[in-house]
C-alpha atoms as a PDB file:
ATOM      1  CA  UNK A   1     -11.122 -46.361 -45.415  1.00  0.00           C
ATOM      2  CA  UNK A   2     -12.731 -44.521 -48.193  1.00  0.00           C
ATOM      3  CA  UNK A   3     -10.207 -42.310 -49.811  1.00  0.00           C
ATOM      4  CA  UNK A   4      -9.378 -40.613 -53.531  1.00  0.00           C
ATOM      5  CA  UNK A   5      -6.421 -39.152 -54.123  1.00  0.00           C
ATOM      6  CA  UNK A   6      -7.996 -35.792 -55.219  1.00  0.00           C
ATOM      7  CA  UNK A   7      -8.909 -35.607 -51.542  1.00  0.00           C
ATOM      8  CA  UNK A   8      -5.365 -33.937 -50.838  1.00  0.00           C
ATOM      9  CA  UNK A   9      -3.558 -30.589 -52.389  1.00  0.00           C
ATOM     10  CA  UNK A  10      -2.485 -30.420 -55.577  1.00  0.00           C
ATOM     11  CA  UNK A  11       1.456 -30.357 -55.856  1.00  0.00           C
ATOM     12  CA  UNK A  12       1.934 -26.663 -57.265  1.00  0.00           C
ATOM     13  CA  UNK A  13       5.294 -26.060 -58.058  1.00  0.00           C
ATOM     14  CA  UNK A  14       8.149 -28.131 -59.320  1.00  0.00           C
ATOM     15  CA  UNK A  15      10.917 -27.850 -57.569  1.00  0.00           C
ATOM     16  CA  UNK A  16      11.993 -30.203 -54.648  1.00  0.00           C
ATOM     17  CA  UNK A  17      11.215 -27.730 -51.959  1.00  0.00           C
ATOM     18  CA  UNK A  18       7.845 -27.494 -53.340  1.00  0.00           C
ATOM     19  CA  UNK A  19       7.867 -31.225 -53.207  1.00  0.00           C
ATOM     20  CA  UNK A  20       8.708 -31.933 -50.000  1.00  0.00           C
ATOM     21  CA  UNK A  21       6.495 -29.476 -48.586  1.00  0.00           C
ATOM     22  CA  UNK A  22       4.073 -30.654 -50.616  1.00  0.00           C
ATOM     23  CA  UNK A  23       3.955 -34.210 -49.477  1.00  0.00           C
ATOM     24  CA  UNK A  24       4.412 -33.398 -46.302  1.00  0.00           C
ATOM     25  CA  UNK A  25       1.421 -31.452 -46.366  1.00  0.00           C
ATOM     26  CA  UNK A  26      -0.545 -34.633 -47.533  1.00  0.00           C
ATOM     27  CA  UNK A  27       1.104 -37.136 -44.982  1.00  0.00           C
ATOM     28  CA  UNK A  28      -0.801 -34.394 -42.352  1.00  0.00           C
ATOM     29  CA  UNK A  29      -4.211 -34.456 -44.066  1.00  0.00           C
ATOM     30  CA  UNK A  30      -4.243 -38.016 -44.302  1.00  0.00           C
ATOM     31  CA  UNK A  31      -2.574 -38.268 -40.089  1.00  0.00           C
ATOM     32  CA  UNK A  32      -5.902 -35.581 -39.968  1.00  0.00           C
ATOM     33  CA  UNK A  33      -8.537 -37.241 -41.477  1.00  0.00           C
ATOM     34  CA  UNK A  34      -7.519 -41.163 -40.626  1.00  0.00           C
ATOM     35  CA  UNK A  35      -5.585 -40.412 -37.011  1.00  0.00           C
ATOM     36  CA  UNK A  36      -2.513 -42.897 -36.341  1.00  0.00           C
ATOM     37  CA  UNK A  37      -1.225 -44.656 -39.414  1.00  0.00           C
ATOM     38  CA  UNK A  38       1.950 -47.257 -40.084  1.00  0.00           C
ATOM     39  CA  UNK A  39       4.467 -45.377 -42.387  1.00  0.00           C
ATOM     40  CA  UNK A  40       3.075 -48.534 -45.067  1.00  0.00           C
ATOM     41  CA  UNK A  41      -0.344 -47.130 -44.478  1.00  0.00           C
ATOM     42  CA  UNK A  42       0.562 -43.513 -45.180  1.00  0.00           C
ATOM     43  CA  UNK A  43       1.883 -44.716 -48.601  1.00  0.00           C
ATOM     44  CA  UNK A  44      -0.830 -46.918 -49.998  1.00  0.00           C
ATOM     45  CA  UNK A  45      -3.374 -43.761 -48.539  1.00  0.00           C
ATOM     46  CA  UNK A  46      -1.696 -41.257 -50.324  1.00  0.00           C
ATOM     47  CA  UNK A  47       0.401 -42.519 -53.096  1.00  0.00           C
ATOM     48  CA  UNK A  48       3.603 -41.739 -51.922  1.00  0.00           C
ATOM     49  CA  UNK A  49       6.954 -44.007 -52.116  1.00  0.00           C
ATOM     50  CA  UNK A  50       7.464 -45.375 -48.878  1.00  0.00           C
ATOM     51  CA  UNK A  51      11.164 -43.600 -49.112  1.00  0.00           C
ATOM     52  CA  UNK A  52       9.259 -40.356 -49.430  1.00  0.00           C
ATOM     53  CA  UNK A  53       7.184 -41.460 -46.144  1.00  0.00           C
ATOM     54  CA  UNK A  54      10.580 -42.361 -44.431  1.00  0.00           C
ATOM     55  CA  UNK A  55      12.291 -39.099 -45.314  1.00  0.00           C
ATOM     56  CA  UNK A  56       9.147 -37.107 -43.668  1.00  0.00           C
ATOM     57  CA  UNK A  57       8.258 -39.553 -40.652  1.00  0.00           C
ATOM     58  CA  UNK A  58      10.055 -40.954 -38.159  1.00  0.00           C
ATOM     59  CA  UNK A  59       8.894 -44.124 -36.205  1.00  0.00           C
ATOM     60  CA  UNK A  60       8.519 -44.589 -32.484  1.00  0.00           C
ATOM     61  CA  UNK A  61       9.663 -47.445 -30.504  1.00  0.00           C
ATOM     62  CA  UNK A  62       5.682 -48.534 -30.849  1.00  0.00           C
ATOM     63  CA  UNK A  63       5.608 -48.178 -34.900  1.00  0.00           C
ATOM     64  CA  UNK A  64       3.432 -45.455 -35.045  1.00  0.00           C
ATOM     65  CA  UNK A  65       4.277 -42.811 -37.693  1.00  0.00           C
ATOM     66  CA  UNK A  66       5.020 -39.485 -36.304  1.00  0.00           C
ATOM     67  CA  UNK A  67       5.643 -36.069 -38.122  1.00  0.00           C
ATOM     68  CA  UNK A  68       9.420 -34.720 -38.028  1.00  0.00           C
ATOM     69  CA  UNK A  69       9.197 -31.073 -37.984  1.00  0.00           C
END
């Protein structure tokens, strides 16, 4: 997978609000752009802690990461 961290938006704000929103906004582009990934996946594509991928994904009975809304 060819991928640069630039790829995704810019965290704007510094709050955690603007945090969370903010990575959850990446964990969609890169669900967008790559289609089904493990929660480990999600964080070595887009940098974030694999907490911060558990506290925005849940995991099916399968593995596969899916969005909590």
């Amino acid at each position: 997978m060819n991928f640069n961290r630039q790829d995704f938006a810019p965290l704007t704000a510094n709050t955690p609000v603007a945090a969370r929103l903010h990575n959850r906004r990446v964990i969609v582009q890169a669900l967008r752009r790559f289609g089904s990934l493990s929660r480990a996946e999600l964080a070595r594509l887009t940098g974030l802690s694999p907490h911060a991928i558990a506290n925005i994904v849940g995991k099916t009975h399968t593995g596969i990461a899916y969005l909590t809304l």
